[in-house]
PDB file of N, CA and C in Angstrom:
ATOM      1  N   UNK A   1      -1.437 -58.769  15.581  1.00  0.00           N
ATOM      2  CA  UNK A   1      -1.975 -58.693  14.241  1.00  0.00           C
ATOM      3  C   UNK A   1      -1.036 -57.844  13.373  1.00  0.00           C
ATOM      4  N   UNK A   2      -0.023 -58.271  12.431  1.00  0.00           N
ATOM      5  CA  UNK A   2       0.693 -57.774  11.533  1.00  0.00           C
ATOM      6  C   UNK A   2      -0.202 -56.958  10.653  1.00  0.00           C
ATOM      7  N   UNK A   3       0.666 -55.804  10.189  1.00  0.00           N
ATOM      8  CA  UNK A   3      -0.347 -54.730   9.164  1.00  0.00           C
ATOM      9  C   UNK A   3       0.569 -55.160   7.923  1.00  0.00           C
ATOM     10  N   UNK A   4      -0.933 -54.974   7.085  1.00  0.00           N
ATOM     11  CA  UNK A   4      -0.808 -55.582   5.450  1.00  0.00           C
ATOM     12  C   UNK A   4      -0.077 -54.031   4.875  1.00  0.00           C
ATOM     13  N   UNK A   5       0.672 -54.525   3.472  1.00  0.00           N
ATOM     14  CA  UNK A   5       0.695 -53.043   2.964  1.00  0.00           C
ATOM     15  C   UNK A   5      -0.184 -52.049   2.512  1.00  0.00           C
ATOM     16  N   UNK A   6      -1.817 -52.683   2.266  1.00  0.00           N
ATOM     17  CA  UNK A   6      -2.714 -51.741   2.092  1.00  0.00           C
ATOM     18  C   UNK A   6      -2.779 -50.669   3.556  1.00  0.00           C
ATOM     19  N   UNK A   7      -2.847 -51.301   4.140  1.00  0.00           N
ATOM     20  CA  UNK A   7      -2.714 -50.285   5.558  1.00  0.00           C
ATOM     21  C   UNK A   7      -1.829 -49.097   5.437  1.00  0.00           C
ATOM     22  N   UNK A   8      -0.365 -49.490   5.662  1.00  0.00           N
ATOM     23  CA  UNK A   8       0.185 -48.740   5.533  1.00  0.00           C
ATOM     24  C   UNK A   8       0.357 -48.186   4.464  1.00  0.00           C
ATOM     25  N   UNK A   9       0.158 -48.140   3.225  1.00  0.00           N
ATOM     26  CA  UNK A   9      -0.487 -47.376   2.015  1.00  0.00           C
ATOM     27  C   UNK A   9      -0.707 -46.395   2.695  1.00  0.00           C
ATOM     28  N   UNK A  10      -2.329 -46.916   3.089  1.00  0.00           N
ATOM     29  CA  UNK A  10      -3.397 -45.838   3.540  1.00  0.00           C
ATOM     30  C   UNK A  10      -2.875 -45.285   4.210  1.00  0.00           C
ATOM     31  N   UNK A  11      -2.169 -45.405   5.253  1.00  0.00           N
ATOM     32  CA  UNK A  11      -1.903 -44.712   6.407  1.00  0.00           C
ATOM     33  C   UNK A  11      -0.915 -43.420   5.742  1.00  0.00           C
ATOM     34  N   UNK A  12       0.193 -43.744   4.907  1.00  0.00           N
ATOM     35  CA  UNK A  12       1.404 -42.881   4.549  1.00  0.00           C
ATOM     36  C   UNK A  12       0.497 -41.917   3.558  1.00  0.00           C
ATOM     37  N   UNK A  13      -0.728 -42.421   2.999  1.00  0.00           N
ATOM     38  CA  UNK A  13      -1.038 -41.349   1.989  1.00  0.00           C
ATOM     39  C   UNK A  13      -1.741 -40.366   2.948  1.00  0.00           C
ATOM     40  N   UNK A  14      -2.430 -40.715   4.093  1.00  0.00           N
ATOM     41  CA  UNK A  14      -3.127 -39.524   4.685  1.00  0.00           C
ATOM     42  C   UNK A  14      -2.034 -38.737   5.597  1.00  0.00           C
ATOM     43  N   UNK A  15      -0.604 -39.100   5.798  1.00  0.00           N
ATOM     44  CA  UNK A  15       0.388 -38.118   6.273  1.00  0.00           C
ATOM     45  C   UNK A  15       0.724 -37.289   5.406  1.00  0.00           C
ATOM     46  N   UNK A  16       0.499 -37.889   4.220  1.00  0.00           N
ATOM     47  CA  UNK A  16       0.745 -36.715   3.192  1.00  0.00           C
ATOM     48  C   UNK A  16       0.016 -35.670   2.450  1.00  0.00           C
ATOM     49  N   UNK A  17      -0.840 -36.571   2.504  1.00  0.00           N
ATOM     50  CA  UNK A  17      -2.248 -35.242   2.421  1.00  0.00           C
ATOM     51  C   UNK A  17      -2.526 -34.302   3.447  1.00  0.00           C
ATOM     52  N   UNK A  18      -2.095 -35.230   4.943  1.00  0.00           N
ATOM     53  CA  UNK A  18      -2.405 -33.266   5.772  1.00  0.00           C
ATOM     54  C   UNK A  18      -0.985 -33.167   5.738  1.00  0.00           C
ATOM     55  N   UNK A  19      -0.140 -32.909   4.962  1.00  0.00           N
ATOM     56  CA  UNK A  19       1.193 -32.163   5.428  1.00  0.00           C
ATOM     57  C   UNK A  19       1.529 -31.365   4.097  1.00  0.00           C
ATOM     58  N   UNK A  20       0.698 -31.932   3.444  1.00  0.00           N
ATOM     59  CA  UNK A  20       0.510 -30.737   1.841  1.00  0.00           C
ATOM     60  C   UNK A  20      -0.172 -29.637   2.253  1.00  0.00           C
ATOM     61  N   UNK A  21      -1.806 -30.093   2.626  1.00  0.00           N
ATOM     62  CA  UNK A  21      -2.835 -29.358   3.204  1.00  0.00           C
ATOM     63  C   UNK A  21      -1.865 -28.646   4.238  1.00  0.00           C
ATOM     64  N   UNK A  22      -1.368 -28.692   5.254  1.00  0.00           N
ATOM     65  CA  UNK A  22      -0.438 -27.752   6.197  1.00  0.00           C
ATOM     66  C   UNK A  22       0.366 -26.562   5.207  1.00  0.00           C
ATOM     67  N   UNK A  23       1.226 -27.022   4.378  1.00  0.00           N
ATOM     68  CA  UNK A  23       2.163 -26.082   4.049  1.00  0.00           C
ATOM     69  C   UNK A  23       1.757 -25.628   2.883  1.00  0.00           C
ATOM     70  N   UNK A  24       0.290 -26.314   2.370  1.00  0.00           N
ATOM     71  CA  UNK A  24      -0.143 -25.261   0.819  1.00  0.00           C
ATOM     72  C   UNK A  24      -1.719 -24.235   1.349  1.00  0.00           C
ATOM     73  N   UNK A  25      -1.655 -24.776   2.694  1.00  0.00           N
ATOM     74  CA  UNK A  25      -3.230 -23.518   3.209  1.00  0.00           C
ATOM     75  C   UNK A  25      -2.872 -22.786   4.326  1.00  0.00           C
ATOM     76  N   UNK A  26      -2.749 -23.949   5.455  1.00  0.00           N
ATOM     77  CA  UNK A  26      -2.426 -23.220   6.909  1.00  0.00           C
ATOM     78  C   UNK A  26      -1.385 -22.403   6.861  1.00  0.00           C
ATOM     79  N   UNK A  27      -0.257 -22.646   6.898  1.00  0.00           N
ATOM     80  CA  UNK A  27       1.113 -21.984   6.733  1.00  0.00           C
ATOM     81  C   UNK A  27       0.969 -20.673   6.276  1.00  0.00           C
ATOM     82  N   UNK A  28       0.739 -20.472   5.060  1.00  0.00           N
ATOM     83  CA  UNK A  28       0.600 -18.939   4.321  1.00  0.00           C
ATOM     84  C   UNK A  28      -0.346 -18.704   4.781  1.00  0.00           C
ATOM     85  N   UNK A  29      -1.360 -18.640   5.015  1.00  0.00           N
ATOM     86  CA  UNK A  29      -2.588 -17.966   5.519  1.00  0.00           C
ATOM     87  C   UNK A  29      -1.585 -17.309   7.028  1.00  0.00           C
ATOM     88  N   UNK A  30      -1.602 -18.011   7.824  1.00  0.00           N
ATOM     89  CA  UNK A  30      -0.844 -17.876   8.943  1.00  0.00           C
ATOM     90  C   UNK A  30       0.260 -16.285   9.044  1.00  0.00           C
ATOM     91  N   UNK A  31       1.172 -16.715   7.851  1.00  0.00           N
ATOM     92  CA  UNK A  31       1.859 -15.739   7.430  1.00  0.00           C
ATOM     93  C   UNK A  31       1.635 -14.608   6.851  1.00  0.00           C
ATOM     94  N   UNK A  32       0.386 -14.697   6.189  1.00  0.00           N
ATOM     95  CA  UNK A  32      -0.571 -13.948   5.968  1.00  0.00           C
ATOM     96  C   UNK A  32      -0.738 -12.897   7.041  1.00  0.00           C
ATOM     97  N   UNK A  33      -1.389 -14.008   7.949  1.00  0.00           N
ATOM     98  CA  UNK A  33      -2.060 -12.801   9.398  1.00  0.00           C
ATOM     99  C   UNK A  33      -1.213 -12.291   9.636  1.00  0.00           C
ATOM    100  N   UNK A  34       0.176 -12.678   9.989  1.00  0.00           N
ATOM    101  CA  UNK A  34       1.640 -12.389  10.806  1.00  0.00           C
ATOM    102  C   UNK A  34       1.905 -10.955  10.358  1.00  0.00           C
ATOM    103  N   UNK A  35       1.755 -10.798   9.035  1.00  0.00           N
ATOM    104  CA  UNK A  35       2.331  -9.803   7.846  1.00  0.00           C
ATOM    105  C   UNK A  35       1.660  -8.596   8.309  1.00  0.00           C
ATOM    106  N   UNK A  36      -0.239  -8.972   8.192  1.00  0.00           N
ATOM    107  CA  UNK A  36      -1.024  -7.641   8.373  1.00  0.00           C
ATOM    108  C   UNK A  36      -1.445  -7.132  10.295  1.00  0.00           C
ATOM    109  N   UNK A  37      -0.893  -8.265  10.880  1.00  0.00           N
ATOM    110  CA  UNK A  37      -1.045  -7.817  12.157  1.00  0.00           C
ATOM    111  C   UNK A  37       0.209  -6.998  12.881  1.00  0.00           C
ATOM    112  N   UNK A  38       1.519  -7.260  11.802  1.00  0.00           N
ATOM    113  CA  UNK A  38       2.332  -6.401  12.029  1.00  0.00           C
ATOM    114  C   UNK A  38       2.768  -4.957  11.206  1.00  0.00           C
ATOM    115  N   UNK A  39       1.608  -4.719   9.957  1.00  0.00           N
ATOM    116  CA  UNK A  39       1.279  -3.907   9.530  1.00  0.00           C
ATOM    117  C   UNK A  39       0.358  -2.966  10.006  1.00  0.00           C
ATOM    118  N   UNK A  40      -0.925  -3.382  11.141  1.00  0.00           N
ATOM    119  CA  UNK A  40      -1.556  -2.583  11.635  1.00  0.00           C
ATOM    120  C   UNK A  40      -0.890  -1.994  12.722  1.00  0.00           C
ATOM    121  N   UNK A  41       0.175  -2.766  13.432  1.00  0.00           N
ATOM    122  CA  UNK A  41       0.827  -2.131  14.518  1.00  0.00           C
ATOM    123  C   UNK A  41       1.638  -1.068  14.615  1.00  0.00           C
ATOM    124  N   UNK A  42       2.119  -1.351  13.345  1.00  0.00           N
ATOM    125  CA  UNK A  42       2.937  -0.082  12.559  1.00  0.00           C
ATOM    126  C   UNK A  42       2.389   1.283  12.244  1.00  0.00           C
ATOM    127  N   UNK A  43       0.933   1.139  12.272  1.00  0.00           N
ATOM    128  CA  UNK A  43       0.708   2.486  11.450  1.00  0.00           C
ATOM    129  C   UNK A  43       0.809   3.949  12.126  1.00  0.00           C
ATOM    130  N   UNK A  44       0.888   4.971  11.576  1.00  0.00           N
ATOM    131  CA  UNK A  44       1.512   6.288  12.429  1.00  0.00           C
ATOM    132  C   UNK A  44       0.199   7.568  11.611  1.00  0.00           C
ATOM    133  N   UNK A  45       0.342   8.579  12.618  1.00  0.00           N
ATOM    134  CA  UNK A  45      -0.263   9.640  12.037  1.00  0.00           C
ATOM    135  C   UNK A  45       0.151  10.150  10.571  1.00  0.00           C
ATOM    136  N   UNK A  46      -0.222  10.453   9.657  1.00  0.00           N
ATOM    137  CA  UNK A  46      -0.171  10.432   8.035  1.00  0.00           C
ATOM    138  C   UNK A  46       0.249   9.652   7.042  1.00  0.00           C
ATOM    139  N   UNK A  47      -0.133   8.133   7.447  1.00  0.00           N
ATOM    140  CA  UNK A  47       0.283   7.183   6.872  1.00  0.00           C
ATOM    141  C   UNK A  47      -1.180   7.002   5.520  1.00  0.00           C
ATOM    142  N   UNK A  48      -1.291   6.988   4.502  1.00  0.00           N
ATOM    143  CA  UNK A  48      -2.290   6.552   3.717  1.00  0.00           C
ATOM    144  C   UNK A  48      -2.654   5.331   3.685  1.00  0.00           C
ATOM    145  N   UNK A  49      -3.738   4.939   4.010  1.00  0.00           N
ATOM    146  CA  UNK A  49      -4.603   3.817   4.066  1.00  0.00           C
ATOM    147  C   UNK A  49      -5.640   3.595   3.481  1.00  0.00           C
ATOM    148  N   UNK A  50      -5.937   2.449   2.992  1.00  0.00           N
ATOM    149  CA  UNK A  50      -7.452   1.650   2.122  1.00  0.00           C
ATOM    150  C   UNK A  50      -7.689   0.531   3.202  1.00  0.00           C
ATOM    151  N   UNK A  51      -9.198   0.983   3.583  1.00  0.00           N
ATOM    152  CA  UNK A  51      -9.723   0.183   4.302  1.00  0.00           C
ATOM    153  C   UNK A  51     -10.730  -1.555   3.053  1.00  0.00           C
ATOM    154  N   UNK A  52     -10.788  -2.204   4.061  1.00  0.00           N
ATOM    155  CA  UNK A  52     -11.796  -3.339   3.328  1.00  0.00           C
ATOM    156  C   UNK A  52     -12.735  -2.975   2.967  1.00  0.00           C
ATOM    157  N   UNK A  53     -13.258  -2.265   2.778  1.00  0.00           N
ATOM    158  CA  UNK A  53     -14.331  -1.665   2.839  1.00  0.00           C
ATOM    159  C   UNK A  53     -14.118  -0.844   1.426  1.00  0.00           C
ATOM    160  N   UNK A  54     -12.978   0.084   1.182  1.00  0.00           N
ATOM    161  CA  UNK A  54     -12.176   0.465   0.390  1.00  0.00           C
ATOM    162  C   UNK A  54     -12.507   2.113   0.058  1.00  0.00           C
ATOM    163  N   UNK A  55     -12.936   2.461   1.375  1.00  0.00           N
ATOM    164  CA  UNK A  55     -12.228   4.009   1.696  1.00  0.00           C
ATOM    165  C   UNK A  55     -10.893   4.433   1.728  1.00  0.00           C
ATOM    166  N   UNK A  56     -10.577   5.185   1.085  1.00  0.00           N
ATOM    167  CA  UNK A  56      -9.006   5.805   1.908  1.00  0.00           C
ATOM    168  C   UNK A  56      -8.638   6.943   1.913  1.00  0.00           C
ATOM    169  N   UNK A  57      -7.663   7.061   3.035  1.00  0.00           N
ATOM    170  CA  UNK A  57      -7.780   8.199   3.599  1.00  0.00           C
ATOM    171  C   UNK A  57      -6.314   8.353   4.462  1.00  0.00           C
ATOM    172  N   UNK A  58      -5.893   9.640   4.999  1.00  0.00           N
ATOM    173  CA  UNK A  58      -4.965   9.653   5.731  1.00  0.00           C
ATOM    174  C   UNK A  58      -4.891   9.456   7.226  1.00  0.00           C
ATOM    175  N   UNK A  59      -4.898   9.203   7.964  1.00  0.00           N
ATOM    176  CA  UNK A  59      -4.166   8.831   9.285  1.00  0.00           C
ATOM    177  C   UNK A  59      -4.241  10.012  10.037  1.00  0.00           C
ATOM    178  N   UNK A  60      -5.216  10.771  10.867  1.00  0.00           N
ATOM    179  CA  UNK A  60      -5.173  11.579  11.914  1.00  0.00           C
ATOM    180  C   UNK A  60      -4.744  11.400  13.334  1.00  0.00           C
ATOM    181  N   UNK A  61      -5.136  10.202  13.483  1.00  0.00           N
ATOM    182  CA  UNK A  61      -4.688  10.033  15.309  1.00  0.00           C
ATOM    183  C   UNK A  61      -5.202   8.603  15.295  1.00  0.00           C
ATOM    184  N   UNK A  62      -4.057   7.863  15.947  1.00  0.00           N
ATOM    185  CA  UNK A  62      -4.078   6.691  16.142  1.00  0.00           C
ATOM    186  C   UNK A  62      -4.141   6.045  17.924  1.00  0.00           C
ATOM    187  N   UNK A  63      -5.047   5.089  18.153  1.00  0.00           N
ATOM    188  CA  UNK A  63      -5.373   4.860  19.840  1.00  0.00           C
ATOM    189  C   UNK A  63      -5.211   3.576  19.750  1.00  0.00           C
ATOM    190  N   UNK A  64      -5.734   2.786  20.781  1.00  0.00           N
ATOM    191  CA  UNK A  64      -5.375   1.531  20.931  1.00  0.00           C
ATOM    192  C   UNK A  64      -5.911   0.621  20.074  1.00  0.00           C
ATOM    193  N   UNK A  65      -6.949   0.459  19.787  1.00  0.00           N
ATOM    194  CA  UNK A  65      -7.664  -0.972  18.824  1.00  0.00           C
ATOM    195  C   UNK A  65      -8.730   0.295  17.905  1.00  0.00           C
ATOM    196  N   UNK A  66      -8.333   1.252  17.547  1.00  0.00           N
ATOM    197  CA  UNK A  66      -9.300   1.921  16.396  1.00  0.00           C
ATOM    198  C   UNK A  66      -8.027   2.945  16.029  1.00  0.00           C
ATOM    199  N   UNK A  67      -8.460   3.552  14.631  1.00  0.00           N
ATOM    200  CA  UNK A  67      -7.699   4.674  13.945  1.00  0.00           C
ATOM    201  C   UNK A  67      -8.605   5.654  13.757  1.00  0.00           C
ATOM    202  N   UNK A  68      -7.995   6.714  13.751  1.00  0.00           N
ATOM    203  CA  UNK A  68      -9.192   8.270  13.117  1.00  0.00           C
ATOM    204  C   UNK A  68      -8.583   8.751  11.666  1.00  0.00           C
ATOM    205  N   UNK A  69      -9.669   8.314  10.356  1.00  0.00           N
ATOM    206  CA  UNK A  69      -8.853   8.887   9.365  1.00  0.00           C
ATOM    207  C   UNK A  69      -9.493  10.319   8.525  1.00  0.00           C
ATOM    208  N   UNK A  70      -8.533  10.662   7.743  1.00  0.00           N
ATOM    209  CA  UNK A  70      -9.497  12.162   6.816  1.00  0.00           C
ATOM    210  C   UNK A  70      -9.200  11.619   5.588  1.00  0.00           C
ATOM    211  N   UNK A  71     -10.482  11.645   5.023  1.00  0.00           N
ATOM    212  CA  UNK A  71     -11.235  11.333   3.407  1.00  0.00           C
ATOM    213  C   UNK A  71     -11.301  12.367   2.484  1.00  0.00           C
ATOM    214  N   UNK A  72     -11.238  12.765   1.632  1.00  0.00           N
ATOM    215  CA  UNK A  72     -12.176  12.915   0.452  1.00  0.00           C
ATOM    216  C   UNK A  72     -11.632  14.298   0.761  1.00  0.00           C
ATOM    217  N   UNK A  73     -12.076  15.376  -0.499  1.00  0.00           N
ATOM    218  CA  UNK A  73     -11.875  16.624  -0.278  1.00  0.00           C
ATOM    219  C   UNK A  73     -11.737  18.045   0.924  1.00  0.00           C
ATOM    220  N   UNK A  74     -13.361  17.277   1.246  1.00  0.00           N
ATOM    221  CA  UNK A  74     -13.816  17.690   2.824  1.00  0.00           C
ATOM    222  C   UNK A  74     -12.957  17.918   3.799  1.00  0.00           C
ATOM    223  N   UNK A  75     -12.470  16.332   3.844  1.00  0.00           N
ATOM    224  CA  UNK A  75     -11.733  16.451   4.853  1.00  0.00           C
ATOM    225  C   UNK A  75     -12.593  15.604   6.836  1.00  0.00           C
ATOM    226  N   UNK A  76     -13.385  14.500   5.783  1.00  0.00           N
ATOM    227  CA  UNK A  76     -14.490  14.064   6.578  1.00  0.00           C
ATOM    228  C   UNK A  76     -13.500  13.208   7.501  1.00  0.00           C
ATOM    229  N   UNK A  77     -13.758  13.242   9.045  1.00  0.00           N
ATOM    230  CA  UNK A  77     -13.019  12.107   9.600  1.00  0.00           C
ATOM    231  C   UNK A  77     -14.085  10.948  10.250  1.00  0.00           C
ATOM    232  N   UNK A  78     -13.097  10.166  10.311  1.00  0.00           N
ATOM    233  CA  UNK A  78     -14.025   8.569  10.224  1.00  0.00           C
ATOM    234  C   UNK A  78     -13.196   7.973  11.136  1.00  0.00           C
ATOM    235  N   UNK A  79     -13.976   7.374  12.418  1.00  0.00           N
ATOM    236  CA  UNK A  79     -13.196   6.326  13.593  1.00  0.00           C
ATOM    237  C   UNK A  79     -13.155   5.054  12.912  1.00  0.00           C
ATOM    238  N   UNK A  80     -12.338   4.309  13.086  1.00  0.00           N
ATOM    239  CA  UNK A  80     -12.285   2.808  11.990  1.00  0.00           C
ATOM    240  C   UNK A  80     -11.578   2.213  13.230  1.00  0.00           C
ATOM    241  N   UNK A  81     -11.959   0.596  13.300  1.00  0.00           N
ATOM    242  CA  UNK A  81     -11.321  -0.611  14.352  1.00  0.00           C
ATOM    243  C   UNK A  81     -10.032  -0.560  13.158  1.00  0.00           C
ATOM    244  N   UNK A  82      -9.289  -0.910  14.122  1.00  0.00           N
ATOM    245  CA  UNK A  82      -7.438  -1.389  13.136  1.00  0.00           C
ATOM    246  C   UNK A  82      -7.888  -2.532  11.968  1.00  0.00           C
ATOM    247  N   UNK A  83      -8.693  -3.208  12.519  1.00  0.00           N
ATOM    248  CA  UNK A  83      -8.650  -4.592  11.728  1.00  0.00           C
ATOM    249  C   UNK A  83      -9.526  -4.340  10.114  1.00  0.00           C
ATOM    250  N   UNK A  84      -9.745  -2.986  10.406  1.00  0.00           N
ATOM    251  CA  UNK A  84     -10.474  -3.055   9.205  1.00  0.00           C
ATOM    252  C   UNK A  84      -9.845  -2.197   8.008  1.00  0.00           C
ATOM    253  N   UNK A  85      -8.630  -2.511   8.296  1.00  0.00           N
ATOM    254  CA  UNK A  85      -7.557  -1.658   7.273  1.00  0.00           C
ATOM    255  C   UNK A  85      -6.694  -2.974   6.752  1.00  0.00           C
ATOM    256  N   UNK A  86      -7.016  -2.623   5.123  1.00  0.00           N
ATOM    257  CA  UNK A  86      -6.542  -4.045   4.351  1.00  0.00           C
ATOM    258  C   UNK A  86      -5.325  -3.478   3.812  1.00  0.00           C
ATOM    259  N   UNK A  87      -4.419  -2.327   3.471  1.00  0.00           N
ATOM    260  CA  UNK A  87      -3.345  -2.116   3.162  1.00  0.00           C
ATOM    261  C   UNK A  87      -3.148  -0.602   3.489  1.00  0.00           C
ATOM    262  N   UNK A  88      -1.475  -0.581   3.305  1.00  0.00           N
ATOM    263  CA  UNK A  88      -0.963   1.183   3.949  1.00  0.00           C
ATOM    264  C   UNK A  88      -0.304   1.152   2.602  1.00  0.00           C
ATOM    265  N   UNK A  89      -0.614   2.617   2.392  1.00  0.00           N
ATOM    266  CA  UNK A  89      -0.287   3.212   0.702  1.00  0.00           C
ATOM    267  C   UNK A  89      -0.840   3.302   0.045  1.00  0.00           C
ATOM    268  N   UNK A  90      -0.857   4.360  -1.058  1.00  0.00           N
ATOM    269  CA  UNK A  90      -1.704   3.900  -2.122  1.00  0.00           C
ATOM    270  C   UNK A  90      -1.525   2.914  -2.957  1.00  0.00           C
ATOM    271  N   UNK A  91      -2.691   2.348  -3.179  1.00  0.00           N
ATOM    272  CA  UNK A  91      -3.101   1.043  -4.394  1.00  0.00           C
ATOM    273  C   UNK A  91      -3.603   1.564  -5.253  1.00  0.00           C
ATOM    274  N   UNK A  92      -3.319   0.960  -5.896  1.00  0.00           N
ATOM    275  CA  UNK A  92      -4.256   1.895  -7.433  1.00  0.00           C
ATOM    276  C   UNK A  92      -4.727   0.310  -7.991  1.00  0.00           C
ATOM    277  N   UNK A  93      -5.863   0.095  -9.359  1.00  0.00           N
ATOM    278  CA  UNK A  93      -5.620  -1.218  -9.659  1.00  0.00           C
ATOM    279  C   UNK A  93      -4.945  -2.123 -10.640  1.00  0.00           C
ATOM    280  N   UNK A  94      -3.864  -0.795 -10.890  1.00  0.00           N
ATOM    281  CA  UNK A  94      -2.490  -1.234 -11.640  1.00  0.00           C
ATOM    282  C   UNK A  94      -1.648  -2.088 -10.905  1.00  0.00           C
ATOM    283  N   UNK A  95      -1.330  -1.521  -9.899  1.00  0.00           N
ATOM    284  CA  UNK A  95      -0.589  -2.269  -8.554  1.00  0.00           C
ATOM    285  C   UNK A  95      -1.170  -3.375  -7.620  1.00  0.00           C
ATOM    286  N   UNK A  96      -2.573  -3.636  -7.555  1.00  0.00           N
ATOM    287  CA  UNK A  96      -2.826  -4.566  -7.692  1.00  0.00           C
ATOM    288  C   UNK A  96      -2.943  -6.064  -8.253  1.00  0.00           C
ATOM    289  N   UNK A  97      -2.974  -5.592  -9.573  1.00  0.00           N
ATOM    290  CA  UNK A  97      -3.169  -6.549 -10.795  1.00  0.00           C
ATOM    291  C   UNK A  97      -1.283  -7.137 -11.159  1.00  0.00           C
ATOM    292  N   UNK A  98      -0.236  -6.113 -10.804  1.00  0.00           N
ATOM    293  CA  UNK A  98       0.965  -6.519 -10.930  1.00  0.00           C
ATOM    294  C   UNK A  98       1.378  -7.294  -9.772  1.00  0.00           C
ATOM    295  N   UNK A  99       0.735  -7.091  -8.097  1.00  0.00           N
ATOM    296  CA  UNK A  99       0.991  -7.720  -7.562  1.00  0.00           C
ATOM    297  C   UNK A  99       0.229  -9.260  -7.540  1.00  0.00           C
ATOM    298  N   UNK A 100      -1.191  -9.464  -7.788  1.00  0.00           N
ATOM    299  CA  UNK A 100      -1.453 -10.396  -8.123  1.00  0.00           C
ATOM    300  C   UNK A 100      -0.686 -11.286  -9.315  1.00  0.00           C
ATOM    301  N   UNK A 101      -0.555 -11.109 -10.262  1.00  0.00           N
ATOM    302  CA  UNK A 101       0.365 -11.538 -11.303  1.00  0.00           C
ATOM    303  C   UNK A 101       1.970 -12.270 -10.778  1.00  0.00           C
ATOM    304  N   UNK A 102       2.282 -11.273  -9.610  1.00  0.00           N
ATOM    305  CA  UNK A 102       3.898 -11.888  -8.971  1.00  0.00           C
ATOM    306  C   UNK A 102       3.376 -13.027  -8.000  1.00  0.00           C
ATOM    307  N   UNK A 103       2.326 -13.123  -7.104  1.00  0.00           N
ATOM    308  CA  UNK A 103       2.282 -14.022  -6.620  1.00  0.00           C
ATOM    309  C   UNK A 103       1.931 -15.478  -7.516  1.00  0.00           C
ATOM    310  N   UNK A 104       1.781 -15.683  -8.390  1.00  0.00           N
ATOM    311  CA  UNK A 104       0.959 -16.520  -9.030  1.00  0.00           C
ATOM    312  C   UNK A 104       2.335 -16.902  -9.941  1.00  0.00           C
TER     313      UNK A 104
END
């Protein structure tokens, strides 16, 4: 049974729709993770951090899959899992808003 060109139409447009979908979602997301899973591995005693959550604080002692950080005036410390640290440094939401702006 010979294929008509509607077929292969169809067929070439859905290679191209998941290979957009690949390199305009999966891909960067991917690179994404790559970025912050080699950012949490990195981190060291007095490194400044903002958690997701969006505490931040400095870096007391670091263990295997959690961090210990100090907050606020006090000086309050807080056990945190790694994964729940969304950037190292301060952010302010100047530096935010400029980095949003460069990606775009």
């Amino acid at each position: 049974m010979p294929l008509d060109s509607n077929t292969l139409m169809s067929v070439a447009m859905l290679v191209v729709l998941v290979v957009v979908f690949y390199f305009m979602l999966i891909r960067p997301e991917n690179k994404r993770k790559k970025e912050a899973a080699k950012m949490r591995s990195e981190l060291a005693v007095g490194d400044f951090i903002t958690t997701i959550g969006g505490i931040m604080g400095t870096i007391c002692a670091v263990k295997e899959e959690s961090i210990v950080i100090e907050t606020g005036a006090d000086r309050v410390r807080i056990e945190l899992t790694k994964w729940a640290i969304s950037s190292k440094g301060v952010q302010t939401t100047e530096n935010a808003d400029s980095a949003n702006a460069e990606k775009k």
